[in-house]
Structures are given as C-alpha cells and as structure tokens.
C-alpha atoms as a PDB file:
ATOM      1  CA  UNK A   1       0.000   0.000   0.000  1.00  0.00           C
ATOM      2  CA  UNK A   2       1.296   3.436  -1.128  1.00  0.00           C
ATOM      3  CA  UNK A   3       0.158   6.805   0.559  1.00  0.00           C
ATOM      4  CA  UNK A   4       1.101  10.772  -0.310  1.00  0.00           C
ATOM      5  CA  UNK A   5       2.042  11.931   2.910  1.00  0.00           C
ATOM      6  CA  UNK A   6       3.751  15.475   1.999  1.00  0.00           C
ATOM      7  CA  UNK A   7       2.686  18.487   4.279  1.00  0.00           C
ATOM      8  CA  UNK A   8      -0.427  16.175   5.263  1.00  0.00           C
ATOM      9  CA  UNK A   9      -2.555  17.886   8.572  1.00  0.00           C
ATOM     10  CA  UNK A  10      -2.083  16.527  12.036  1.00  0.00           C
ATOM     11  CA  UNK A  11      -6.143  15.164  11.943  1.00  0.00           C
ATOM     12  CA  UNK A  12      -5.133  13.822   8.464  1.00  0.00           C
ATOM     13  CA  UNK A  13      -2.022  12.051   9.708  1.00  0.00           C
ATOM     14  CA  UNK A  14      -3.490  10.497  12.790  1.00  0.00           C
ATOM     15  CA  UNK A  15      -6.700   9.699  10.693  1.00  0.00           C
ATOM     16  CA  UNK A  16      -3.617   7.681   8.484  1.00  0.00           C
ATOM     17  CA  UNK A  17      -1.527   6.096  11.147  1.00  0.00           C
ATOM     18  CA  UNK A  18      -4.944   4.763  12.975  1.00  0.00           C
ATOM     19  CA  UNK A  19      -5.940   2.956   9.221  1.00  0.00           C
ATOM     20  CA  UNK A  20      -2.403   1.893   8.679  1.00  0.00           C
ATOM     21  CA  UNK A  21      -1.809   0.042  11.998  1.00  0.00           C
ATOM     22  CA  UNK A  22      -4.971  -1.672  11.380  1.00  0.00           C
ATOM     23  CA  UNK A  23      -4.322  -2.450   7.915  1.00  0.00           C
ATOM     24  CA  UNK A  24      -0.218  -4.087   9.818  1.00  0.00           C
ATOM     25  CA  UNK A  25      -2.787  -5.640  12.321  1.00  0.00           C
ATOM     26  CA  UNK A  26      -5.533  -7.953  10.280  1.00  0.00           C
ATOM     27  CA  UNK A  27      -2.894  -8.276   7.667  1.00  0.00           C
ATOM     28  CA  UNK A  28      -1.069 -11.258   6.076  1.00  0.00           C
ATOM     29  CA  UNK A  29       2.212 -11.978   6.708  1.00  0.00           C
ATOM     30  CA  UNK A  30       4.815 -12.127   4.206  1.00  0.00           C
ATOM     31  CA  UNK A  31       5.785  -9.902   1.782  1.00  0.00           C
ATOM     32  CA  UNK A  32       3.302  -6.875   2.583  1.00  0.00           C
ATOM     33  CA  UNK A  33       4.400  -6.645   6.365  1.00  0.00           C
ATOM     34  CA  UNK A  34       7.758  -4.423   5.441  1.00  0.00           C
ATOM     35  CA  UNK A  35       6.080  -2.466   3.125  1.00  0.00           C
ATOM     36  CA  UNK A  36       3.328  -1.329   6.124  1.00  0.00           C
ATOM     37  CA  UNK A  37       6.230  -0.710   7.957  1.00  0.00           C
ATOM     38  CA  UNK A  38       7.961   1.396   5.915  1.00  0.00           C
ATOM     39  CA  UNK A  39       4.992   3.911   5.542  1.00  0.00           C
ATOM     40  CA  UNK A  40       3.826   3.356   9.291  1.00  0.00           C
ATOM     41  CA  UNK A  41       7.225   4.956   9.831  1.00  0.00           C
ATOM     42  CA  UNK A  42       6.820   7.321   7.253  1.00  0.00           C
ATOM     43  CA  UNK A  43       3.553   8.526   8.902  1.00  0.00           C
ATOM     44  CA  UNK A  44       5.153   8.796  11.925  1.00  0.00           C
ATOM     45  CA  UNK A  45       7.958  10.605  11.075  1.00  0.00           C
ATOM     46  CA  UNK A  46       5.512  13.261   9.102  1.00  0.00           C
ATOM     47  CA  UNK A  47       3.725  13.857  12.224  1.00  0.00           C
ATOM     48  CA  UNK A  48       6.594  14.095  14.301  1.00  0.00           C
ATOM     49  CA  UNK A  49       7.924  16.848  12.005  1.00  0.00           C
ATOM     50  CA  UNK A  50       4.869  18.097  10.231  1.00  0.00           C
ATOM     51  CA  UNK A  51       6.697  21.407   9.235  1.00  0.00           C
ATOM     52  CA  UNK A  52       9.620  19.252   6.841  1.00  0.00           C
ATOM     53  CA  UNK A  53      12.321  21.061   8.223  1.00  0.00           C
ATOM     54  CA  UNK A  54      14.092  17.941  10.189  1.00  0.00           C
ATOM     55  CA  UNK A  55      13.091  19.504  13.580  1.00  0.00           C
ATOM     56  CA  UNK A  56      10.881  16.980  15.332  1.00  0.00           C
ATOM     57  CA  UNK A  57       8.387  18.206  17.685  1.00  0.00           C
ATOM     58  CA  UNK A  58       8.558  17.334  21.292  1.00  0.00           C
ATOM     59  CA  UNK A  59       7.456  14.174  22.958  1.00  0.00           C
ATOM     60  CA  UNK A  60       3.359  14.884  23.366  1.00  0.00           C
ATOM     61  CA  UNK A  61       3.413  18.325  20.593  1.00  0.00           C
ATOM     62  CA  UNK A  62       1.733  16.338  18.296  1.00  0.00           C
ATOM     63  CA  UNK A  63      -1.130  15.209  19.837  1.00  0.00           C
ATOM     64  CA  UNK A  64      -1.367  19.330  21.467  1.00  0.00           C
ATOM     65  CA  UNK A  65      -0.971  20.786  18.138  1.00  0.00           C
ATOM     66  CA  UNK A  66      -4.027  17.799  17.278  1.00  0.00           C
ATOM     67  CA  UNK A  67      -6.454  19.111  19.822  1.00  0.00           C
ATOM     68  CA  UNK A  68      -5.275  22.784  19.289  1.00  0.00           C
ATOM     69  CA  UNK A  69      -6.250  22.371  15.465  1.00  0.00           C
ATOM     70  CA  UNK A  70      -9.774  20.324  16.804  1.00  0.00           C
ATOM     71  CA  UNK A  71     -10.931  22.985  18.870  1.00  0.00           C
ATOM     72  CA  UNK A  72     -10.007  26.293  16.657  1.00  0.00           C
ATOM     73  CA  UNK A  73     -12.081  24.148  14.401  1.00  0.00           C
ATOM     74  CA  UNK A  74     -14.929  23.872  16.794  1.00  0.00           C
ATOM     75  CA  UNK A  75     -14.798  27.676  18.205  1.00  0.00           C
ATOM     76  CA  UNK A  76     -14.463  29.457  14.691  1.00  0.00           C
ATOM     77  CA  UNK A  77     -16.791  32.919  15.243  1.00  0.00           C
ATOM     78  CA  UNK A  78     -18.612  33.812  12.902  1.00  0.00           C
ATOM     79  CA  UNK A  79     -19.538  37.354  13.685  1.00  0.00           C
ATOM     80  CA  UNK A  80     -16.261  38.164  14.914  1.00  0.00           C
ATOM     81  CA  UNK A  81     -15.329  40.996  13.807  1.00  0.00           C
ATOM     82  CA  UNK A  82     -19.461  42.006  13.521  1.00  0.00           C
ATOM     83  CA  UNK A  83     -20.726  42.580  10.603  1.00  0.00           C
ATOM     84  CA  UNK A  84     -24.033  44.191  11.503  1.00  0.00           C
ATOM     85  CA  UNK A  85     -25.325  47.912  12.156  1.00  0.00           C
ATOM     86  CA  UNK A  86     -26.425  47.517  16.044  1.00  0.00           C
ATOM     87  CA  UNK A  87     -27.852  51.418  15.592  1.00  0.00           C
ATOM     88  CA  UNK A  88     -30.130  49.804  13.437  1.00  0.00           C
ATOM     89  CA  UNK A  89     -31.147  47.593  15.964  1.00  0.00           C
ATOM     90  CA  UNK A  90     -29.454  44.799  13.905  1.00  0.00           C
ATOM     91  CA  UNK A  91     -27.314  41.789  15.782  1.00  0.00           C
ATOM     92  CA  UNK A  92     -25.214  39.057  14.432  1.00  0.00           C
ATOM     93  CA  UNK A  93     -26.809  35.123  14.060  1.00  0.00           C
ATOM     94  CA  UNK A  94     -24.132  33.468  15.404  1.00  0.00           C
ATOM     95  CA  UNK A  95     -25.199  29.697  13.583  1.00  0.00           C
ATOM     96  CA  UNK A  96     -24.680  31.065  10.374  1.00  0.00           C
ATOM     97  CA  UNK A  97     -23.248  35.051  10.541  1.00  0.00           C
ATOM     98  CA  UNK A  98     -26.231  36.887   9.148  1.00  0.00           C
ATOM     99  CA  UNK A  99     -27.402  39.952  10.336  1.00  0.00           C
ATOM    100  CA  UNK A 100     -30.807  39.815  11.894  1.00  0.00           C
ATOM    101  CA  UNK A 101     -33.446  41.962  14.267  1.00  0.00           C
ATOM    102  CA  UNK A 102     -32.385  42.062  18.442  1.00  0.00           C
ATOM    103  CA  UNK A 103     -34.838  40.884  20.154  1.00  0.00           C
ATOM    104  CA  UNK A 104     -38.098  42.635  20.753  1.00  0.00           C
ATOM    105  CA  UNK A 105     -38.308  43.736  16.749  1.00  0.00           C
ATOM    106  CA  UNK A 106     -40.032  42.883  13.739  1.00  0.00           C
ATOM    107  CA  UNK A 107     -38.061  42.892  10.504  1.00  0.00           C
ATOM    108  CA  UNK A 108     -40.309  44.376   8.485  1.00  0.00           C
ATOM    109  CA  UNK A 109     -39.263  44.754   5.166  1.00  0.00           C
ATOM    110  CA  UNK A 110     -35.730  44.852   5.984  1.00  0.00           C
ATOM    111  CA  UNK A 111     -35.957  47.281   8.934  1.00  0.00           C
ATOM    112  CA  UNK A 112     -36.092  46.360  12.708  1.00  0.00           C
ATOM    113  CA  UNK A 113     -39.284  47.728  13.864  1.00  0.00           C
ATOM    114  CA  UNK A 114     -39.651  48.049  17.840  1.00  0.00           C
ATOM    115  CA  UNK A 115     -42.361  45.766  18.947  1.00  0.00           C
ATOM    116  CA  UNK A 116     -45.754  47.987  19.202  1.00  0.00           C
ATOM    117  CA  UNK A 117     -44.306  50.708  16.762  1.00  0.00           C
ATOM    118  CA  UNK A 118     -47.293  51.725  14.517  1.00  0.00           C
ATOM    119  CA  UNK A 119     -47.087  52.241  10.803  1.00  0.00           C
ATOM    120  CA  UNK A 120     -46.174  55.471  10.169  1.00  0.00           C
ATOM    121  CA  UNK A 121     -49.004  55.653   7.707  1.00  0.00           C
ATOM    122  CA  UNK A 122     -51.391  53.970   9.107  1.00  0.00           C
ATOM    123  CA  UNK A 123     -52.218  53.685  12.469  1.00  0.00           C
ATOM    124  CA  UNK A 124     -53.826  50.767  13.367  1.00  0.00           C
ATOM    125  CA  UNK A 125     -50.981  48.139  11.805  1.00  0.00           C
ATOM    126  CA  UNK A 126     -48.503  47.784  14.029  1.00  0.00           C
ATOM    127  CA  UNK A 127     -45.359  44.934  15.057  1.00  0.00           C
ATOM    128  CA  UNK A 128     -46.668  42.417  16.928  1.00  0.00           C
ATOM    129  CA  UNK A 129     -44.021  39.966  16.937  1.00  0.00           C
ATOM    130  CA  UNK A 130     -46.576  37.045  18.182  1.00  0.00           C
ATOM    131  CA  UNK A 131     -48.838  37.328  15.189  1.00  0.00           C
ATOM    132  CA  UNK A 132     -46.108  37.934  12.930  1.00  0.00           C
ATOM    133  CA  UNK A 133     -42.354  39.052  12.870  1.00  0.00           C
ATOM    134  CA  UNK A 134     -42.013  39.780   9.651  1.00  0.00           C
ATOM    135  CA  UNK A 135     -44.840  42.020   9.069  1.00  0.00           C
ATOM    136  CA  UNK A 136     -47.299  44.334  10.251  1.00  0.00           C
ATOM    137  CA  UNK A 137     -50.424  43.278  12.371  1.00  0.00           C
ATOM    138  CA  UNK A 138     -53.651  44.675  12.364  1.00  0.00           C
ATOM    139  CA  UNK A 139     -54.376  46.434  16.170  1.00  0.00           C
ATOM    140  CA  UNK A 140     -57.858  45.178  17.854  1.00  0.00           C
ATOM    141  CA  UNK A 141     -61.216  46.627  16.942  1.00  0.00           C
ATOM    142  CA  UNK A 142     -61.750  49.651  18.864  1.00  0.00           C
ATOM    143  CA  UNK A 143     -58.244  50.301  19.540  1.00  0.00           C
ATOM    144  CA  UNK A 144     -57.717  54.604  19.005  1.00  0.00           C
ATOM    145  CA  UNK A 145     -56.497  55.675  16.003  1.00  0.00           C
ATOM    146  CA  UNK A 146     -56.504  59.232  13.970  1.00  0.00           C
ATOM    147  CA  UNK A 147     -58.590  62.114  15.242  1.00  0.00           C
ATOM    148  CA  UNK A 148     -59.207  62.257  19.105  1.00  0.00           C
ATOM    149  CA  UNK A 149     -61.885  64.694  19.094  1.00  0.00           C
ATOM    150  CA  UNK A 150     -65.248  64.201  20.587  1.00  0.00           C
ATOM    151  CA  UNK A 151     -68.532  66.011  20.484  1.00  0.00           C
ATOM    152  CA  UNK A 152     -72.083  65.530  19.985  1.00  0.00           C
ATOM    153  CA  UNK A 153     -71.558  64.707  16.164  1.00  0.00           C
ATOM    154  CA  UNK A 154     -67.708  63.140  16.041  1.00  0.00           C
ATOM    155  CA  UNK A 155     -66.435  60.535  18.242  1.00  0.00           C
ATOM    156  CA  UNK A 156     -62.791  59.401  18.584  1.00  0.00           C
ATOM    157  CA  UNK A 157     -61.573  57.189  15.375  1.00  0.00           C
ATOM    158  CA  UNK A 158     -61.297  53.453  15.935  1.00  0.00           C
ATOM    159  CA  UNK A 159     -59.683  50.783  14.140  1.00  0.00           C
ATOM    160  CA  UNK A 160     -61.883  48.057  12.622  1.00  0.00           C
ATOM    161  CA  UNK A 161     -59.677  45.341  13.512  1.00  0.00           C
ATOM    162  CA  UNK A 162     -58.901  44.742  10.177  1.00  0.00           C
ATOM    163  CA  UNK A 163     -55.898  47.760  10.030  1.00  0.00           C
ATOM    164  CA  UNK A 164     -58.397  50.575   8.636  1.00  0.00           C
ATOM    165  CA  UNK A 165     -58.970  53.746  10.740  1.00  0.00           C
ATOM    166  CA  UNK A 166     -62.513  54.236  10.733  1.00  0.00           C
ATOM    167  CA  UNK A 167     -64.802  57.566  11.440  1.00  0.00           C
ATOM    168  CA  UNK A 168     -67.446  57.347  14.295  1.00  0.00           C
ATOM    169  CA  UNK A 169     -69.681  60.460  12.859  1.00  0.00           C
ATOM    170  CA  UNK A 170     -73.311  60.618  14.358  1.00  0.00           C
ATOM    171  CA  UNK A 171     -75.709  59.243  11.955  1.00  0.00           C
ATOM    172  CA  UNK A 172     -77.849  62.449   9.991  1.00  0.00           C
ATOM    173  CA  UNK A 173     -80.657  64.045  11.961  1.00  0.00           C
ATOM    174  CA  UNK A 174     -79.294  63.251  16.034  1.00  0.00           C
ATOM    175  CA  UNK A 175     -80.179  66.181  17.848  1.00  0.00           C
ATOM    176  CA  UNK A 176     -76.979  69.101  18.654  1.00  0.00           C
ATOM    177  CA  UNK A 177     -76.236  72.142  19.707  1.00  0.00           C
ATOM    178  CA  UNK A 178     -78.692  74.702  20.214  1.00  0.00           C
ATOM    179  CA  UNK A 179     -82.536  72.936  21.089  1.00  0.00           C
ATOM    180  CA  UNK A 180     -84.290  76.169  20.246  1.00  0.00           C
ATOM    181  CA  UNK A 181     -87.331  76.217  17.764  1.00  0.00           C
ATOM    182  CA  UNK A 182     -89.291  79.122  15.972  1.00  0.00           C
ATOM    183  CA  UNK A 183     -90.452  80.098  12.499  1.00  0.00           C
ATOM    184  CA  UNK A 184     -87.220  80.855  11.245  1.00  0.00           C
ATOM    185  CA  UNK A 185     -84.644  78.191  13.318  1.00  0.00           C
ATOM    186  CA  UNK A 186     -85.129  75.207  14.345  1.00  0.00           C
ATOM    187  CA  UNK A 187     -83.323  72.157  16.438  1.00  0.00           C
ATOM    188  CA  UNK A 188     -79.683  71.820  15.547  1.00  0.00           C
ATOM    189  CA  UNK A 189     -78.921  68.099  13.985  1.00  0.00           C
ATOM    190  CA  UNK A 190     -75.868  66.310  12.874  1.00  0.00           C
ATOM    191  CA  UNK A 191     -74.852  66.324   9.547  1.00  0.00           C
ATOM    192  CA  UNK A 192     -73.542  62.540   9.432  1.00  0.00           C
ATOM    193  CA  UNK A 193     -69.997  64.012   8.546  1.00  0.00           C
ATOM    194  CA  UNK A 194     -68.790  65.086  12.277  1.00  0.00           C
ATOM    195  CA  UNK A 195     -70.290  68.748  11.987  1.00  0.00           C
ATOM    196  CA  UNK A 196     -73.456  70.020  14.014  1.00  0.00           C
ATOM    197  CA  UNK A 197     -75.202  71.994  11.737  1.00  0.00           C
ATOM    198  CA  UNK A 198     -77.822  74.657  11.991  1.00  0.00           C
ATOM    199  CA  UNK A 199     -81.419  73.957  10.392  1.00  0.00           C
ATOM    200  CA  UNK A 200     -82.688  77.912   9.147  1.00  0.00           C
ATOM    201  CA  UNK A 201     -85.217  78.337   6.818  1.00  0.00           C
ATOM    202  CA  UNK A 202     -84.646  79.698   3.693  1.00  0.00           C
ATOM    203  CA  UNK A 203     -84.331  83.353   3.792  1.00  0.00           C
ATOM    204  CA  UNK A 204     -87.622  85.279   2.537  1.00  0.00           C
ATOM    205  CA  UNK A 205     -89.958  82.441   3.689  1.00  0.00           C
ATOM    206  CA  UNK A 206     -93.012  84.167   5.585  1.00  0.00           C
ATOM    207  CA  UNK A 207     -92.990  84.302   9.367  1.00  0.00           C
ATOM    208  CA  UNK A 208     -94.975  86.483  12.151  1.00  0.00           C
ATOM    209  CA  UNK A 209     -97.183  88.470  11.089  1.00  0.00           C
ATOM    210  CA  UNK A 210     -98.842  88.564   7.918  1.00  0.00           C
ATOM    211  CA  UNK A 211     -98.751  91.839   5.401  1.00  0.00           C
ATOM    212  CA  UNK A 212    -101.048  94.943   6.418  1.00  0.00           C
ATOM    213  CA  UNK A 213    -101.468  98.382   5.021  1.00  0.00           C
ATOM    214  CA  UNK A 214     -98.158  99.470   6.641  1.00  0.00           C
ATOM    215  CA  UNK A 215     -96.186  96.383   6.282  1.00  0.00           C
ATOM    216  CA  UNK A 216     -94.800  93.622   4.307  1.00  0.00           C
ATOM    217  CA  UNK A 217     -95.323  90.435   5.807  1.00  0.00           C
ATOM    218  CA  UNK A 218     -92.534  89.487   7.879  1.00  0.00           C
ATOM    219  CA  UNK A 219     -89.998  87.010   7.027  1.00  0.00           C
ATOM    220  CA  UNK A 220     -86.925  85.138   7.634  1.00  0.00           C
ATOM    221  CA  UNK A 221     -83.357  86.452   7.359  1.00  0.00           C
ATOM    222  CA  UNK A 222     -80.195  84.198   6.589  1.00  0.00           C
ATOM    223  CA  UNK A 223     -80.040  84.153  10.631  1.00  0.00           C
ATOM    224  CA  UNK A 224     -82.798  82.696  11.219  1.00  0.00           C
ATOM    225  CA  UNK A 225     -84.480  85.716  13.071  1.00  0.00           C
ATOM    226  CA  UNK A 226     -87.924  86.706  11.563  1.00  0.00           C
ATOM    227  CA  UNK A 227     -87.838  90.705  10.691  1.00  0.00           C
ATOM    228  CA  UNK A 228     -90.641  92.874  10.054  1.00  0.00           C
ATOM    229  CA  UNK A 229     -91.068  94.454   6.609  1.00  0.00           C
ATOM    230  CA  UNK A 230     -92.418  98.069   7.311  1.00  0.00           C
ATOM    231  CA  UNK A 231     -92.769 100.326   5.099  1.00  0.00           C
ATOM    232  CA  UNK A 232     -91.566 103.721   4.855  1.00  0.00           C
ATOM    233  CA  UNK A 233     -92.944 106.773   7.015  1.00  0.00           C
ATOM    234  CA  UNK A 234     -95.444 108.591   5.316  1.00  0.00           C
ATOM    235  CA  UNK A 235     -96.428 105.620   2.875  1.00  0.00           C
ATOM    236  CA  UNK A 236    -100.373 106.539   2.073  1.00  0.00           C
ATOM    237  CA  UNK A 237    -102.736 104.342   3.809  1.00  0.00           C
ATOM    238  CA  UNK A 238    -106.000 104.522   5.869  1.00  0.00           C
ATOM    239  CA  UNK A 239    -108.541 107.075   4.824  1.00  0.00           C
ATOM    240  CA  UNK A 240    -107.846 109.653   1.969  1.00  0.00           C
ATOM    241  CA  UNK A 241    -107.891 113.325   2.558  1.00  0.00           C
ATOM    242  CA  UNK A 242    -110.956 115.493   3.800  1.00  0.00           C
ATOM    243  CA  UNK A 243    -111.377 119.329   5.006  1.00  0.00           C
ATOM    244  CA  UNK A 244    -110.446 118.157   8.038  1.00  0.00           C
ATOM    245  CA  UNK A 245    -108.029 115.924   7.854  1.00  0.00           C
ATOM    246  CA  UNK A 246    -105.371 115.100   5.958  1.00  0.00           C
ATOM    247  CA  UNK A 247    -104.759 111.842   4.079  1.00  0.00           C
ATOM    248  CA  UNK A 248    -103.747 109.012   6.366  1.00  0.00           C
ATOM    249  CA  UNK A 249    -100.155 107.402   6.026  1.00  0.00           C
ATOM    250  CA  UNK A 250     -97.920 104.786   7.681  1.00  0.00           C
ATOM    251  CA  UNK A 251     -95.710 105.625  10.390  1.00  0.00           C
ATOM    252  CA  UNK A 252     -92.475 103.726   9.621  1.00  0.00           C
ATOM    253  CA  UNK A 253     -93.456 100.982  12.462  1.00  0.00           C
ATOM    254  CA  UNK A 254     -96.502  99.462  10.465  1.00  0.00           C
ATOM    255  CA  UNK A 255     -98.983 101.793  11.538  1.00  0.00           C
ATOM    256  CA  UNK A 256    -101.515 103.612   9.986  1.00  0.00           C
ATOM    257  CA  UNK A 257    -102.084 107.002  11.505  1.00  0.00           C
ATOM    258  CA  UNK A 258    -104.622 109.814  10.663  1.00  0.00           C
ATOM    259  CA  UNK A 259    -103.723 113.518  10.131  1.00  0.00           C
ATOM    260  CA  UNK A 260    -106.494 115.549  11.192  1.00  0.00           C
ATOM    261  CA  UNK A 261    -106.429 119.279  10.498  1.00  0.00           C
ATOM    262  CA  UNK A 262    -106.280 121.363  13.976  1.00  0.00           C
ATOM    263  CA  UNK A 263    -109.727 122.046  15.404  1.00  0.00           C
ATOM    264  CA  UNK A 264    -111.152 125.328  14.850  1.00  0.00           C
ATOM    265  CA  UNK A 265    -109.498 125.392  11.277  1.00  0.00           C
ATOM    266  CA  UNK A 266    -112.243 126.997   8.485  1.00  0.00           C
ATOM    267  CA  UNK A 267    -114.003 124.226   6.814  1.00  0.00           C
ATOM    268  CA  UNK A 268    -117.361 123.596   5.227  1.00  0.00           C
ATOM    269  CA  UNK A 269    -120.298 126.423   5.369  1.00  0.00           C
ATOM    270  CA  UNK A 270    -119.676 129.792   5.858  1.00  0.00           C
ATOM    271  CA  UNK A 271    -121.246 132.309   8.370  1.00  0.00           C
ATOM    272  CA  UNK A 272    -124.474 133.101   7.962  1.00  0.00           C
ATOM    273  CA  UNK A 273    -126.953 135.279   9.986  1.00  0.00           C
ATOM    274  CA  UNK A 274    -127.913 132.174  11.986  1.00  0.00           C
ATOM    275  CA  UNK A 275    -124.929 130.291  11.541  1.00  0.00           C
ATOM    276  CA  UNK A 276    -120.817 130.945  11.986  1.00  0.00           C
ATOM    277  CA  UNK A 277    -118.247 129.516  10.083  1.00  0.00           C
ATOM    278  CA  UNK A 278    -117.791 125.493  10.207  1.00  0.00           C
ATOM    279  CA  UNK A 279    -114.643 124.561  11.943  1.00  0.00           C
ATOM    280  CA  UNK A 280    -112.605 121.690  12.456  1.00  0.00           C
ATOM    281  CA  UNK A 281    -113.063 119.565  16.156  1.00  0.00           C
ATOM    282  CA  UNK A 282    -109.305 118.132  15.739  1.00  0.00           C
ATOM    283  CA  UNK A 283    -110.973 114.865  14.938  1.00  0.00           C
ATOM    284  CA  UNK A 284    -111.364 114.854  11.148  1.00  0.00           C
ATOM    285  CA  UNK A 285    -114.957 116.297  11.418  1.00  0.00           C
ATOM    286  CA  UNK A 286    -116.330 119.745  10.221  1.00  0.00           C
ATOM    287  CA  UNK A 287    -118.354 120.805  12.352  1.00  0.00           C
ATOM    288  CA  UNK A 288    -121.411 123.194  12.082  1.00  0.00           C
ATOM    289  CA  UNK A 289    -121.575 126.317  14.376  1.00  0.00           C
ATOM    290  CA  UNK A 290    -125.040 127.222  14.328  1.00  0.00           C
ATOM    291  CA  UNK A 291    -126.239 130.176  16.769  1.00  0.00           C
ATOM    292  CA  UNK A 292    -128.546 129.594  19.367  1.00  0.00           C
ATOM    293  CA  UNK A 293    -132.073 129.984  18.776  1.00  0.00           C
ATOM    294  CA  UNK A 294    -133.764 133.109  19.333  1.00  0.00           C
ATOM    295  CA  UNK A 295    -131.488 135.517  18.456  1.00  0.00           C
ATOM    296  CA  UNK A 296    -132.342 138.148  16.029  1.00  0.00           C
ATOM    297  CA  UNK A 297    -131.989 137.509  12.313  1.00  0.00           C
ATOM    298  CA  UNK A 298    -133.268 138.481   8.980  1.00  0.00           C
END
C-alpha cells in the first residue's frame, strides 16, 4: 500500500496512522508486512515533524498541536469581527453570521421595527411579533387611532380590527347644539360628517305676522331671526284726505295714523246770519256752528 504523505494535517495524519496500523494488524504476513512498515514509519515521522524542516516536535506536541487544530475548528466565530449595524437595531446570528433583528423587533421589510411601533401611515398596523415578525399586524377593533376629538356629532376614530382607521360620525338628523325652535330656526342636527349643523329656513320664507297696510309680511333672514317688513314713514294708507283731515299714512313701524287738520281750522259752510263759520273739532270732522235759537236775524 502506497500513501502521499507530503505536508499532510495533524487530523489527516493520525486519521492515516490509525488505518495503517490496522491495515499491519488484520494483515497477512509475508511480503506486505515491510512495506506497512515502511509507511507506518513514514507517517510517523511526518507527524513528528509536520513542518519538513528535520526539527521533530517534542514528545506529546503532536497530539497538542491535534487538539489545538480540533478545537479552533470547533470555536471558529462567525460574527467576529461584527458585521451588523447595532444602531439599526441589527445583531449578528451566530449559527450562520447573518445579520438579523435584536430581540423585541419585527423585521419588516428589511428594517427592525420596535415591537408595538405603529405604521407610520397607518395607524392601526402595528409589530406584533406574536402574530407575525415579519410584518405588520392589524391592532384590535376599537383600539384609538386618527382624530381624538369628541362632540355631539364626532367621536374618537377606531380601528376596525382589520388595520383601517374608521370615522365614528353621528348618523344624519341626532339632535346638537342649540334645542331652540321658531319660524325661522329650528333644532340643531348632525350632519352625518362630524359637523353640528344649523337647520334655518330659507331666507324670505313668511314668518310672524302677515302683510297689512303698513307692512310687508314678515320674514326670515339668513339668521334665522324673523324681521318685520315696514314700510316707509309717510307711505299713504287709511282714509284719503278730507277738510279736516289730511290723508292718512304709515308711520315707519306698520302703523296707519290719521292727520287731522287742527280744530277750529275753516271748513265747510260759511257764516251766515244764523250760523258761523264750520270749523274743524281736531278729529277729522267739520263741524257746524249754528247760533242759538232766538237771536235776532233776517
């Protein structure tokens, strides 16, 4: 039997001299049994003086430099030096060297995301490394998410469990804001998009009272407050003119008023032997001024 022995390894070499004294062992004997130990001896000498250089190692080197070799084998690091980013929350695997998430992250897309971190975009996915590691989970129905406010008409956003961000507007019509009720305002209601909103009527629809001789009839204002519609001072209205009185006209607050002459003013018959000149009483009326009877006349 013939082996290469040049610049063989110690585990190679012992590996060889264990097969070859087994082989000198079991053997025949005869003409094989110098040949085994020729290269027994060869063996030996190779691991005696594994460097070629005809200095032999001391008694018991070999068998060190054997277990030396074994456990530098056994203890090779493979994240030494590191090869991963730690301020990217990144830590070497040592089984197999690759760079992988600390614990307490998801790697998401090849970032570490801290466990509970929400999407930036979307708040109600977040890393939930017990649903799944390597991406994000939907946060529990009713969990908060986007706008906070609350009123009458707008709740606080929820998630729907299923990672959307959901509105909680009050449906159309529930009752807000101000309760008061007339002609021209009635009951504030919710709009069904977060907003109480005002219910007017339309401005120009008819309130109050209705229309007179002095007045429009009243009606509502883009306020909701029902105005009167008076018109101006000295509009004509009522009864026309007479001697003693003048013709009738509004006064600016939906009121007809009369404009009766002064009393004593001149007005209908003149004097006569039995009667003097008609005069005004201050009340519209001409009014006869007979003399008494008996006097003298004719």
């Amino acid at each position: 039997m013939s082996l290469c022995m040049r610049r063989a390894t110690p585990v190679f070499l012992l590996l060889s001299l264990f097969i070859l004294s087994a082989c000198s062992a079991g053997g025949s004997s005869g003409q094989n049994e110098p040949d085994g130990d020729v290269e027994q001896a060869e063996i030996e000498a190779e691991f005696s003086d594994p460097d070629g250089d005809g200095e032999a190692l001391p008694d018991g080197d070999g068998e060190i430099a054997l277990e030396e070799e074994a456990e530098m084998e056994e203890t090779v690091d493979l994240c030494d030096p590191n090869p991963c980013d730690a301020s990217r929350n990144r830590i070497c695997n040592p089984e197999d060297g690759r760079c992988i998430c600390a614990e307490g992250f998801c790697d998401i897309e090849g970032t570490c995301i801290a466990a509970g971190e929400k999407k930036p975009d979307n708040a109600c996915l977040a890393c939930d490394i017990g649903v799944d590691a390597y991406g994000w989970s939907p946060l529990a129905e009713g969990a908060g998410c986007g706008s906070s406010s609350s009123d009458e008409c707008d709740q606080p956003d929820t998630c729907d469990g299923a990672g959307t961000c959901m509105q909680n507007f009050a449906e159309i019509g529930t009752a807000c804001g101000s309760s008061d009720d007339s002609a021209c305002d009635h009951p504030d209601t919710c709009d069904g998009a977060g907003y109480c909103a005002p219910n007017l009527e339309a401005s120009g629809s008819e309130c109050g009272q209705p229309s007179g001789e002095c007045a429009g009839a009243d009606t509502c204002n883009d306020q909701g407050i029902c105005i009167n519609n008076y018109l101006e001072a000295g509009t004509a209205c009522g009864e026309a003119a007479t001697e003693c009185s003048g013709q009738d006209t509004c006064d600016g607050s939906g009121v007809c008023l009369p404009n009766h002459k002064e009393p004593g003013l001149a007005c209908g018959e003149a004097e006569t032997e039995c009667s003097g000149q008609d005069t005004c009483d201050g009340e519209g009326v001409c009014l006869a001024n007979h003399k008494s009877t008996g006097l003298n006349c004719g």
